[in-house]
N, C-alpha and C. Protein backbone atom coordinates (compact mmCIF):
# COMPACT_ATOMS: atom_id res chain seq x y z
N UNK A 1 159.23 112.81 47.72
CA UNK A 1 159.92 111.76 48.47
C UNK A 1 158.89 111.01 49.32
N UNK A 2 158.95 109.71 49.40
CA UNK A 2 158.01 108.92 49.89
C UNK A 2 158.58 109.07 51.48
N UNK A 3 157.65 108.46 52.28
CA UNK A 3 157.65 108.18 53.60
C UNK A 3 158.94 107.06 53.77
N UNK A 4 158.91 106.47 54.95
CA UNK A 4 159.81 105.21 55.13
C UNK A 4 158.83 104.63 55.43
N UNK A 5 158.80 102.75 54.94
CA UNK A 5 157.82 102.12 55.06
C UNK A 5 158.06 101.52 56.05
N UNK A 6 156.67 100.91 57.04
CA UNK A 6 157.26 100.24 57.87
C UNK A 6 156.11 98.70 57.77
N UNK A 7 156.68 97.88 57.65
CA UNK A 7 155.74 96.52 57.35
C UNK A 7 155.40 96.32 58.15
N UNK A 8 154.10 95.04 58.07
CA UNK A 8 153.35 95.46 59.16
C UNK A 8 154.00 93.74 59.57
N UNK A 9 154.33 93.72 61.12
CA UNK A 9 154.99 93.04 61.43
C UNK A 9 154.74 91.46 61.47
N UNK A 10 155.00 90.04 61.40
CA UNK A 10 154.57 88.86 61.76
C UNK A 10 153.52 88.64 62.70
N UNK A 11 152.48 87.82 62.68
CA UNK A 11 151.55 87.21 63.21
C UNK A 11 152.31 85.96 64.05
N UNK A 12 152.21 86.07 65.35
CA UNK A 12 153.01 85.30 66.09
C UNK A 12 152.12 84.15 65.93
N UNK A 13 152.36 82.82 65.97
CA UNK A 13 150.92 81.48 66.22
C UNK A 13 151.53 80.31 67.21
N UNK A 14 152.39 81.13 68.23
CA UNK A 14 152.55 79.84 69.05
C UNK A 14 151.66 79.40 69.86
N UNK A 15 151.69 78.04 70.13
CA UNK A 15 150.90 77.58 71.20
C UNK A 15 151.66 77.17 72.24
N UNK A 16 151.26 77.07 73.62
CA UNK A 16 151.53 76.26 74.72
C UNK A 16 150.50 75.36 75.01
N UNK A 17 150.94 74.26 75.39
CA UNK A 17 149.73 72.89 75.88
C UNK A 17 150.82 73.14 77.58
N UNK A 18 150.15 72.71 78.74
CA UNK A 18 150.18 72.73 79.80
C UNK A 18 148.93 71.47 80.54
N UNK A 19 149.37 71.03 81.68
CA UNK A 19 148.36 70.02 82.33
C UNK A 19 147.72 70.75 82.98
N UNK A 20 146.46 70.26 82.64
CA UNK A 20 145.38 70.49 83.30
C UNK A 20 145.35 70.17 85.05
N UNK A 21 145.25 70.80 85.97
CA UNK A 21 145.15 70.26 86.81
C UNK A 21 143.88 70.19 88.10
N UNK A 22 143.65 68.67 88.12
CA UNK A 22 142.57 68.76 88.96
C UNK A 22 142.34 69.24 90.76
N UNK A 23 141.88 70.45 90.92
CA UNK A 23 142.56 70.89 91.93
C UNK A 23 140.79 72.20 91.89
N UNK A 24 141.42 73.30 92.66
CA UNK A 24 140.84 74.60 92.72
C UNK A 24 141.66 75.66 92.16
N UNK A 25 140.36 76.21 91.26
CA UNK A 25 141.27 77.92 90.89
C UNK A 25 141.40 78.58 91.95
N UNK A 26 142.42 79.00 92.14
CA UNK A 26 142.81 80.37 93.14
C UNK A 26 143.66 81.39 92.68
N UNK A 27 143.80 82.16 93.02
CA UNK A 27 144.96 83.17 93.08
C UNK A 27 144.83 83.77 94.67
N UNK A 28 146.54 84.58 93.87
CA UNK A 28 147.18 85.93 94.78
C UNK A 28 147.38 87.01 94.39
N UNK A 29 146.90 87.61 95.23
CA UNK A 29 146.47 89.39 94.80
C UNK A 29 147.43 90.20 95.29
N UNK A 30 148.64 90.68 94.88
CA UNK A 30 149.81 91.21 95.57
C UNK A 30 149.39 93.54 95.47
N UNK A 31 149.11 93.70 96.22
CA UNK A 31 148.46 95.39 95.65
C UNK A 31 149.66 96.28 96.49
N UNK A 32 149.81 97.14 95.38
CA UNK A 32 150.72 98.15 95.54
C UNK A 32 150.91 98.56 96.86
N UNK A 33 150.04 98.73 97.95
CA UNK A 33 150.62 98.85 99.42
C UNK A 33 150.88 97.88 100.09
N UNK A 34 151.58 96.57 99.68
CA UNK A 34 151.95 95.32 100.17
C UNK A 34 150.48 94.35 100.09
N UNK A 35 149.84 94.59 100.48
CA UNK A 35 148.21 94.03 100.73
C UNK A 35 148.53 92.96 99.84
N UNK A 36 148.36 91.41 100.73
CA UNK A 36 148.13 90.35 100.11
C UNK A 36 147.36 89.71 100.15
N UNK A 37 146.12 89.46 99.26
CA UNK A 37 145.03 89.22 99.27
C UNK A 37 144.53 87.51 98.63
N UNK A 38 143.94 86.73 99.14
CA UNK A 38 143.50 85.36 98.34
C UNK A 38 141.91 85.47 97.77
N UNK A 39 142.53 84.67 96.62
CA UNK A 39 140.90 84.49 95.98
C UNK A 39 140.67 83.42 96.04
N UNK A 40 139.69 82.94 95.30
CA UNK A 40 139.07 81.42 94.66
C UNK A 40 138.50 81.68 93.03
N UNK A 41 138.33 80.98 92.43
CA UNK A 41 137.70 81.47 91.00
C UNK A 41 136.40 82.63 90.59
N UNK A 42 135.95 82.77 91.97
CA UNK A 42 134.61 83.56 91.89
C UNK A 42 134.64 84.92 93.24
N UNK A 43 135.66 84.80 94.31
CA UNK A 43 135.60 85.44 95.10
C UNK A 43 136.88 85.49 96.17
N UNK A 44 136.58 86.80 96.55
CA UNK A 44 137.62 86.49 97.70
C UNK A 44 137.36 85.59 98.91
N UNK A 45 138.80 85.25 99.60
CA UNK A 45 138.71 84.61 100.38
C UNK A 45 139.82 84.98 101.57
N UNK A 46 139.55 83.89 102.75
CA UNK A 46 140.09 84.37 104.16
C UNK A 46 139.82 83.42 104.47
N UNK A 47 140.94 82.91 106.12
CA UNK A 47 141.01 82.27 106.46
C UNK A 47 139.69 81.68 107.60
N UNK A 48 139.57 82.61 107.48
CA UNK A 48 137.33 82.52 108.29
C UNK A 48 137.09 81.91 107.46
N UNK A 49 136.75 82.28 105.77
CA UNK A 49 135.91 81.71 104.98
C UNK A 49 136.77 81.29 103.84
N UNK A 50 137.73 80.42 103.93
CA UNK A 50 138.67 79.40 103.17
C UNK A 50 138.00 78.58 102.26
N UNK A 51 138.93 78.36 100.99
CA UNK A 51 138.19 77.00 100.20
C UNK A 51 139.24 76.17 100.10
N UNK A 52 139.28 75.09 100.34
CA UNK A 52 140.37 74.12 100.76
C UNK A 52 141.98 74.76 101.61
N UNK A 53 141.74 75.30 102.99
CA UNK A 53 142.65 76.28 103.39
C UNK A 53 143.86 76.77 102.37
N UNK A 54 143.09 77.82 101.11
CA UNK A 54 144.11 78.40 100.57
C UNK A 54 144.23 79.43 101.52
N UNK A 55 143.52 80.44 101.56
CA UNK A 55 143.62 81.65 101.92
C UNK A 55 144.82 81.66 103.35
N UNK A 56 144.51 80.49 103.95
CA UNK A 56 145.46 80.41 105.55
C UNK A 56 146.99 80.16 104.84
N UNK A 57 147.12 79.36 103.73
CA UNK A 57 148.25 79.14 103.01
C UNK A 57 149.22 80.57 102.83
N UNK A 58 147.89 81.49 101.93
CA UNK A 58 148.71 82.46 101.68
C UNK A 58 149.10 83.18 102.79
N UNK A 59 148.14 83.32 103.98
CA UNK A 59 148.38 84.59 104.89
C UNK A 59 149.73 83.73 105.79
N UNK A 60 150.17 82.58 105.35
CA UNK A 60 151.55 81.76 105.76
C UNK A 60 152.68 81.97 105.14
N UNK A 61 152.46 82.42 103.81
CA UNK A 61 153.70 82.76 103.15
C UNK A 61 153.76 84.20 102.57
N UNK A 62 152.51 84.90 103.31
CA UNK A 62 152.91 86.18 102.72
C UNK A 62 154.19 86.73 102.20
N UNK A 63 155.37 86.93 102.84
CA UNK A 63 156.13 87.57 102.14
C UNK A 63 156.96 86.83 101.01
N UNK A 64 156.92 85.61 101.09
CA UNK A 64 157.18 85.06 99.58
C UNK A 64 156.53 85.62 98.60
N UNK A 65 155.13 85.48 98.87
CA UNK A 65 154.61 85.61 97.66
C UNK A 65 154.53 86.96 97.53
N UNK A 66 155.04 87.95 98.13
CA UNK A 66 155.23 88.99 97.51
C UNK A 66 155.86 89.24 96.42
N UNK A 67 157.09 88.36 96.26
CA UNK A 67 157.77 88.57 95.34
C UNK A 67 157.54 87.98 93.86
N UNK A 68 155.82 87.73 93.82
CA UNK A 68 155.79 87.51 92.62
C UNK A 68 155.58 89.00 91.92
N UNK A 69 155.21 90.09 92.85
CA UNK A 69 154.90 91.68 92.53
C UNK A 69 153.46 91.71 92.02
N UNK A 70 153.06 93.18 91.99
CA UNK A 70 152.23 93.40 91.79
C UNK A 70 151.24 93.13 90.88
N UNK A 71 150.40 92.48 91.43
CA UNK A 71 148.99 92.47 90.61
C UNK A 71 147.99 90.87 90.83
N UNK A 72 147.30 90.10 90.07
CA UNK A 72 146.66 88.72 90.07
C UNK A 72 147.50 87.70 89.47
N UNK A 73 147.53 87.01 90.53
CA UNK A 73 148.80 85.60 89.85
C UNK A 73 147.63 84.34 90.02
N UNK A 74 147.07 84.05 89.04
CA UNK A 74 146.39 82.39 89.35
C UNK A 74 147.04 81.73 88.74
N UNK A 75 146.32 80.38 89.23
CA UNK A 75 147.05 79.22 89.38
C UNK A 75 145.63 78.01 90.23
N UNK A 76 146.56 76.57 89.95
CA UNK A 76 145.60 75.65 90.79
C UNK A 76 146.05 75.63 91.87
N UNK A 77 145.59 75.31 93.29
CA UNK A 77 145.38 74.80 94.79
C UNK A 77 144.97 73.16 94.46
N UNK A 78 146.32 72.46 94.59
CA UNK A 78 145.69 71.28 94.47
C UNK A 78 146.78 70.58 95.46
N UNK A 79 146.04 68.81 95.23
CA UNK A 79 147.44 68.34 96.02
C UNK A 79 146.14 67.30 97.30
N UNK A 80 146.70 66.64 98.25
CA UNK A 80 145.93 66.22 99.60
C UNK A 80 144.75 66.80 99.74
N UNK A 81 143.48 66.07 99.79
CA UNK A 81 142.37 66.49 100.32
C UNK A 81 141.56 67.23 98.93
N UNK A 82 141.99 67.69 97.87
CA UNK A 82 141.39 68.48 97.05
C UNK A 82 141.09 67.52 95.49
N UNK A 83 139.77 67.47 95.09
CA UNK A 83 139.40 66.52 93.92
C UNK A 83 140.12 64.79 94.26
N UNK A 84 140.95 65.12 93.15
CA UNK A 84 141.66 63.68 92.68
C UNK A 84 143.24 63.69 93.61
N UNK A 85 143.31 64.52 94.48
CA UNK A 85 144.86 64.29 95.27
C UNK A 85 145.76 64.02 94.90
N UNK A 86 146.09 63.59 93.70
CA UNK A 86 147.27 63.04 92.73
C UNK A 86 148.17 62.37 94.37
N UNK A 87 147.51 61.91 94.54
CA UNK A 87 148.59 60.63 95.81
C UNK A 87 149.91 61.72 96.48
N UNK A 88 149.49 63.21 96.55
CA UNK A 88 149.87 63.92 97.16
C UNK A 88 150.13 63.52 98.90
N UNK A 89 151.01 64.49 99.56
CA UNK A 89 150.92 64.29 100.75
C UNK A 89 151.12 66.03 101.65
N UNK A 90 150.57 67.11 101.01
CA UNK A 90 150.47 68.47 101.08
C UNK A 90 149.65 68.85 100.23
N UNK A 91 149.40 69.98 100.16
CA UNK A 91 148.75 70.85 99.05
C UNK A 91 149.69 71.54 98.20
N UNK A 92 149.33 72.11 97.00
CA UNK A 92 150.24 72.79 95.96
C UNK A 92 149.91 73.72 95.46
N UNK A 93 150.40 75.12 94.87
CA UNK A 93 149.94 75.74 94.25
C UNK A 93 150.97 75.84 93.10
N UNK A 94 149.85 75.90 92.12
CA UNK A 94 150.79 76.09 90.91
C UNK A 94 150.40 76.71 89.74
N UNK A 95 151.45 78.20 89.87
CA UNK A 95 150.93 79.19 88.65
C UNK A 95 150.81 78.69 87.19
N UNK A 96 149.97 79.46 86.36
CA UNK A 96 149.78 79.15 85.15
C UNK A 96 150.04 79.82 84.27
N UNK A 97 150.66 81.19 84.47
CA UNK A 97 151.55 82.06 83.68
C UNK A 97 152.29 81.34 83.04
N UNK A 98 152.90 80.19 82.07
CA UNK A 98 154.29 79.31 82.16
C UNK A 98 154.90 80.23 81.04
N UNK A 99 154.47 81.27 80.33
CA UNK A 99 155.26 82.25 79.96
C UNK A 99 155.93 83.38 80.79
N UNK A 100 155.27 83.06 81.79
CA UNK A 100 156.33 84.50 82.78
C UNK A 100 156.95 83.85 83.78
N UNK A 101 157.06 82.42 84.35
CA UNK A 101 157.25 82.07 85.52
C UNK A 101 157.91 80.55 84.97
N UNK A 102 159.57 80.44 85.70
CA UNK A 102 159.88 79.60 85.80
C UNK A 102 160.20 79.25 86.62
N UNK A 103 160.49 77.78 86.91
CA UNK A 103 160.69 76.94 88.04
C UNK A 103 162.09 76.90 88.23
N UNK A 104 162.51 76.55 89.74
CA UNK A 104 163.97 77.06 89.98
C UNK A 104 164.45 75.73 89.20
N UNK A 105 165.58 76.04 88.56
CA UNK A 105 166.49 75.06 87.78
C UNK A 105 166.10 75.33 86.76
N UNK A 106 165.11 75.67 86.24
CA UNK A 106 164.91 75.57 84.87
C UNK A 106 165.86 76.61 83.87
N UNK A 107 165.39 76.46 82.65
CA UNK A 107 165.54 78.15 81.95
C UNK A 107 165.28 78.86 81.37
N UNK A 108 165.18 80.18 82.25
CA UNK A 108 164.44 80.85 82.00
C UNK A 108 164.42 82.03 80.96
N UNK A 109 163.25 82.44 80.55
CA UNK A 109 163.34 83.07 79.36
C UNK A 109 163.89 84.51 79.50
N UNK A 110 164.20 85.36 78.59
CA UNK A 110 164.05 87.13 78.73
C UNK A 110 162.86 87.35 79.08
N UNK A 111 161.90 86.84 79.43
CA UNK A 111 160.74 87.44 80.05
C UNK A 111 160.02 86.79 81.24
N UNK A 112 161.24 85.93 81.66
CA UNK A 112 160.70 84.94 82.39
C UNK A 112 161.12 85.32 84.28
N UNK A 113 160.73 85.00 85.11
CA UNK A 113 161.17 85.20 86.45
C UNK A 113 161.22 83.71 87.34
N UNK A 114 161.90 83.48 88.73
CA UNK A 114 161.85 82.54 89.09
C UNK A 114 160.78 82.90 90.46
N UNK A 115 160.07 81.59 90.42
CA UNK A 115 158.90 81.80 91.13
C UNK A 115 159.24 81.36 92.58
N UNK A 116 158.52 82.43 93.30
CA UNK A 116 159.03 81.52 95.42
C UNK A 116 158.97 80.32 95.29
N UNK A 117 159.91 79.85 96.04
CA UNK A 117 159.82 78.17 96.62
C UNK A 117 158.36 77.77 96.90
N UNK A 118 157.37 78.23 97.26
CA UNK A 118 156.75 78.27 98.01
C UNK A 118 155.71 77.42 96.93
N UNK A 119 155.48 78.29 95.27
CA UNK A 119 154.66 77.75 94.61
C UNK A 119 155.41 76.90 93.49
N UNK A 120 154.72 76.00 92.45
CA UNK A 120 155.08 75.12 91.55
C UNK A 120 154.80 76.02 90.13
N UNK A 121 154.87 75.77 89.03
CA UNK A 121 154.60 76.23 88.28
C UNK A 121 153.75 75.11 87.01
N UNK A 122 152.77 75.06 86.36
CA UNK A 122 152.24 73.71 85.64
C UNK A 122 152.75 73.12 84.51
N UNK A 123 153.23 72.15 85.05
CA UNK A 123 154.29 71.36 83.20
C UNK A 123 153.73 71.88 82.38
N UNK A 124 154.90 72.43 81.35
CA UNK A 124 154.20 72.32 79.68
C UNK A 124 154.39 70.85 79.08
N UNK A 125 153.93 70.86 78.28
CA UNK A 125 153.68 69.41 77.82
C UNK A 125 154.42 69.55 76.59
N UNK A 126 154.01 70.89 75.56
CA UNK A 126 154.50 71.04 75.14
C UNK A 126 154.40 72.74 74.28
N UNK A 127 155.23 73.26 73.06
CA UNK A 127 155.56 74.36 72.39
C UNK A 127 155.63 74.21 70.95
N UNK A 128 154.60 74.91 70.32
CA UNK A 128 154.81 74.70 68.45
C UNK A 128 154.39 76.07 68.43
N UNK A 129 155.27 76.80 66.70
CA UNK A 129 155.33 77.53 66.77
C UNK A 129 153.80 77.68 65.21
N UNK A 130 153.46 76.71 65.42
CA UNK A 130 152.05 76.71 64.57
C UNK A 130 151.09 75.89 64.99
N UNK A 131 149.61 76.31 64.96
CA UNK A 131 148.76 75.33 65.44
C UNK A 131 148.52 73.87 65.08
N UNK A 132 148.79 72.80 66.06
CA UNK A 132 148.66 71.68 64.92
C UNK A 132 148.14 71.02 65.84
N UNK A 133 146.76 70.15 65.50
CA UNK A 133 145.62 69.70 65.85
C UNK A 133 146.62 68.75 66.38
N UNK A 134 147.04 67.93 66.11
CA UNK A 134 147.37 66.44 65.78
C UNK A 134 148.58 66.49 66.93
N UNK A 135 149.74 67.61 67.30
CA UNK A 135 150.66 67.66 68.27
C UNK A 135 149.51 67.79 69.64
N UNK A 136 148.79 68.08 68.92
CA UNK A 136 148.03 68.62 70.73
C UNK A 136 147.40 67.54 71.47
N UNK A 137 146.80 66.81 70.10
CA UNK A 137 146.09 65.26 70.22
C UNK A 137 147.23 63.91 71.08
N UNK A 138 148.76 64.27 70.51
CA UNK A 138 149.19 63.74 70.81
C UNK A 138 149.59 63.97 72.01
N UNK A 139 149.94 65.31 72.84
CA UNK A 139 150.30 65.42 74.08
C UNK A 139 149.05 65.30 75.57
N UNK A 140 147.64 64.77 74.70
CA UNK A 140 146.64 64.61 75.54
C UNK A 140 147.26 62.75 75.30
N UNK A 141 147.17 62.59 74.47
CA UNK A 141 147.34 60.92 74.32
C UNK A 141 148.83 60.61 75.78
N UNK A 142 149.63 61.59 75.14
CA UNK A 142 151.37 61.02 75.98
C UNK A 142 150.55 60.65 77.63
N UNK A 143 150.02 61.80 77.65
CA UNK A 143 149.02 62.26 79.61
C UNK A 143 148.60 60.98 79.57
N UNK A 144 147.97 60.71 79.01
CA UNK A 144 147.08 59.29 79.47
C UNK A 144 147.85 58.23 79.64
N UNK A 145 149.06 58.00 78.74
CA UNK A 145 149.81 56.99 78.62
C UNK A 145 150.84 56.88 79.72
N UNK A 146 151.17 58.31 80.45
CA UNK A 146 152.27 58.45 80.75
C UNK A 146 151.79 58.95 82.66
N UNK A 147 150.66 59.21 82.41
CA UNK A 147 150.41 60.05 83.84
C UNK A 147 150.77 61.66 83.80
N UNK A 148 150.57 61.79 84.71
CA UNK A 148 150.86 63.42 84.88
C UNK A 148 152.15 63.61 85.47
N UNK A 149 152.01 64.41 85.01
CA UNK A 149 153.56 65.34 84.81
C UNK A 149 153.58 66.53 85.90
N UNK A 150 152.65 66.79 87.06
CA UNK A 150 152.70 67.49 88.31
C UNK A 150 153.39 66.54 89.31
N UNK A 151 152.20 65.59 88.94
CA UNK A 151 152.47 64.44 89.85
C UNK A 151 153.27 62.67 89.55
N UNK A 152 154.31 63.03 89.13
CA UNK A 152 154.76 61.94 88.63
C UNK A 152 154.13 60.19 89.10
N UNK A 153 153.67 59.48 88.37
CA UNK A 153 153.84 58.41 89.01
C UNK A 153 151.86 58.31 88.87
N UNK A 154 151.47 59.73 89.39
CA UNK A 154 149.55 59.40 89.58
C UNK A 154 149.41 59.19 87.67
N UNK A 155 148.63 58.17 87.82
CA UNK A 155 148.11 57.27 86.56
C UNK A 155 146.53 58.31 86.19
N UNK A 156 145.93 59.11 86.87
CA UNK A 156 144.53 59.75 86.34
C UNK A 156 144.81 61.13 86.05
N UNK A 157 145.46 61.61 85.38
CA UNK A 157 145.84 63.55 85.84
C UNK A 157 144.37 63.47 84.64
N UNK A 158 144.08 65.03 84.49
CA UNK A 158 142.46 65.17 84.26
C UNK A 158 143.17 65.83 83.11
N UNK A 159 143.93 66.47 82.76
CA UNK A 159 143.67 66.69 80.61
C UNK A 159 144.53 67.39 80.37
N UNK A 160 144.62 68.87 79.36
CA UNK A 160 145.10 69.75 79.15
C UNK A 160 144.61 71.30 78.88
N UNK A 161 145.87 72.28 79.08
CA UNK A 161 144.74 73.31 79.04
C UNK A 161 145.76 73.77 77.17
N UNK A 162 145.33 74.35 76.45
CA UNK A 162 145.92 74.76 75.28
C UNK A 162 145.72 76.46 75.23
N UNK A 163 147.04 77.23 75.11
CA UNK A 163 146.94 78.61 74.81
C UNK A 163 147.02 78.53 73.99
N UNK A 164 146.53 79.39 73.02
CA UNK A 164 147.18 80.02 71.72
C UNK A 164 146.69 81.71 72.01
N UNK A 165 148.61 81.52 71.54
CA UNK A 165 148.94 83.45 72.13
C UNK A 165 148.52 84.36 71.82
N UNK A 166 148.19 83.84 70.14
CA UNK A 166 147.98 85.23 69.24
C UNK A 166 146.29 85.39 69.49
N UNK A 167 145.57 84.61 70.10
CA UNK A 167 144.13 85.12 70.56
C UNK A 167 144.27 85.81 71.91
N UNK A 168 145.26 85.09 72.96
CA UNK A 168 145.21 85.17 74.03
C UNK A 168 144.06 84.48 74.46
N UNK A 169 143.54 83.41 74.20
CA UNK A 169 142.21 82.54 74.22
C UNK A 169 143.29 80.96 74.80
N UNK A 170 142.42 80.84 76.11
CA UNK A 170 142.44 78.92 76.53
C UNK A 170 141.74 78.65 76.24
N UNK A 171 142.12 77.14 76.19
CA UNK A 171 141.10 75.91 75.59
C UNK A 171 141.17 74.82 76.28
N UNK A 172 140.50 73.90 76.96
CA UNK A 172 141.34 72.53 77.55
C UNK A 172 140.02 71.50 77.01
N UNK A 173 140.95 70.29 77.25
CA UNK A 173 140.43 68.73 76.67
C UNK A 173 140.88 68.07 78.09
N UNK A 174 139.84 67.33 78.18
CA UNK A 174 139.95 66.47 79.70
C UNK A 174 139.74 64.95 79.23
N UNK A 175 140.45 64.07 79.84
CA UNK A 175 140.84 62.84 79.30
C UNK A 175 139.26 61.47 79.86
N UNK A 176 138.49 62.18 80.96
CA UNK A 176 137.59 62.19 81.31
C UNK A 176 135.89 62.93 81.33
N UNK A 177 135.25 62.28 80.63
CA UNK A 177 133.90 62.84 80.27
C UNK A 177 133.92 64.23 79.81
N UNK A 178 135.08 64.59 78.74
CA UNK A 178 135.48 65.67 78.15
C UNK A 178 134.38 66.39 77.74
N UNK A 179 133.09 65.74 77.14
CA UNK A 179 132.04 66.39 76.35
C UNK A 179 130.52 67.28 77.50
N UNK A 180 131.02 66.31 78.77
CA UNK A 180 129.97 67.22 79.94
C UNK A 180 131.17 68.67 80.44
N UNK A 181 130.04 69.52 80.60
CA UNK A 181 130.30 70.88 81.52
C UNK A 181 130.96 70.32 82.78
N UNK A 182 131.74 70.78 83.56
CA UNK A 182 132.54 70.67 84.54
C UNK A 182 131.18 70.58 86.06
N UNK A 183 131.25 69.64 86.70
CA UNK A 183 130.14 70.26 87.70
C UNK A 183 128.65 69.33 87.21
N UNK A 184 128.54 68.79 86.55
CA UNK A 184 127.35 67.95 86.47
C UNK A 184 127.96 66.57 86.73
N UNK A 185 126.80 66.18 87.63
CA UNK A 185 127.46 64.76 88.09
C UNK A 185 128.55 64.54 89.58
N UNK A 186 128.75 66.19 89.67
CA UNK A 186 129.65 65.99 90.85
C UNK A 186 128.90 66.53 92.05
């Protein structure tokens, strides 16, 4: 008598496209004994030694952002005063999980949660359930045509970022001097 077979299951190939946003990496560090901690893309941070007062942000909403739970939540710090300001009049943070984190009103998935008031979460632009050069081309084209989608109305948003799940690998295209490294020239 043979075994029971078990096939070997589908290769998932969705993508998410999301806006790029011109701003600062940061996160929040939520650790199992409450400890809420701020970063920046390379280090921690505090309100002594802040990079565009995130860190004072978070130690302001600590217990919101507890409830994103345990562990590293990044996201951009953008908004007034930071890069391109998108004609902001505050600062913003806005996670980049957009598979685990939805925005209040929205809807949300079986795996999805609603995120504190406190933070935004980054438009998707868009969802295919196969890679296609040409949808992605087009939702960098809509950005340009259309403005950004954080900031309704600002005419420069800076590009897109592209997941694809089944690597767990980002990718982004910037609608501006796409072909230089980030940081030369600035």
């Amino acid at each position: 008598m043979l075994p029971d077979f078990v096939e070997f299951p589908k290769i998932p190939r969705p993508i998410v496209v999301t806006e790029k946003i011109d701003g600062t990496n940061a996160s929040v560090t939520i650790h199992e004994d409450g400890r809420v901690l701020a970063g920046s893309r390379t280090r921690w941070i505090t309100p002594e030694a802040d990079n565009f007062g995130f860190a004072r942000w978070v130690r302001e909403h600590e217990p919101e952002l507890r409830a994103l739970g345990v562990g590293t939540h990044y996201g951009e710090w953008w908004g007034q005063g930071i890069r391109r300001g998108y004609g902001q009049t505050r600062k913003r943070f806005s996670l980049f999980n957009v598979t685990r984190w939805a925005a209040v009103g929205s809807e949300a998935g079986p795996k999805q949660s609603f995120v504190p008031v406190c933070c935004d979460v980054v438009p998707v632009l868009g969802r295919w359930d196969t890679f296609d050069p040409f949808a992605i081309r087009a939702a960098l084209h809509t950005l340009a045509q259309h403005g950004s989608a954080a900031a309704p109305g600002f005419m420069r948003p800076e590009g897109i970022v592209v997941f694809h799940s089944a690597s767990g690998i980002l990718f982004k295209a910037t609608l501006e001097k796409d072909e230089e490294p980030k940081g030369r020239g600035r």
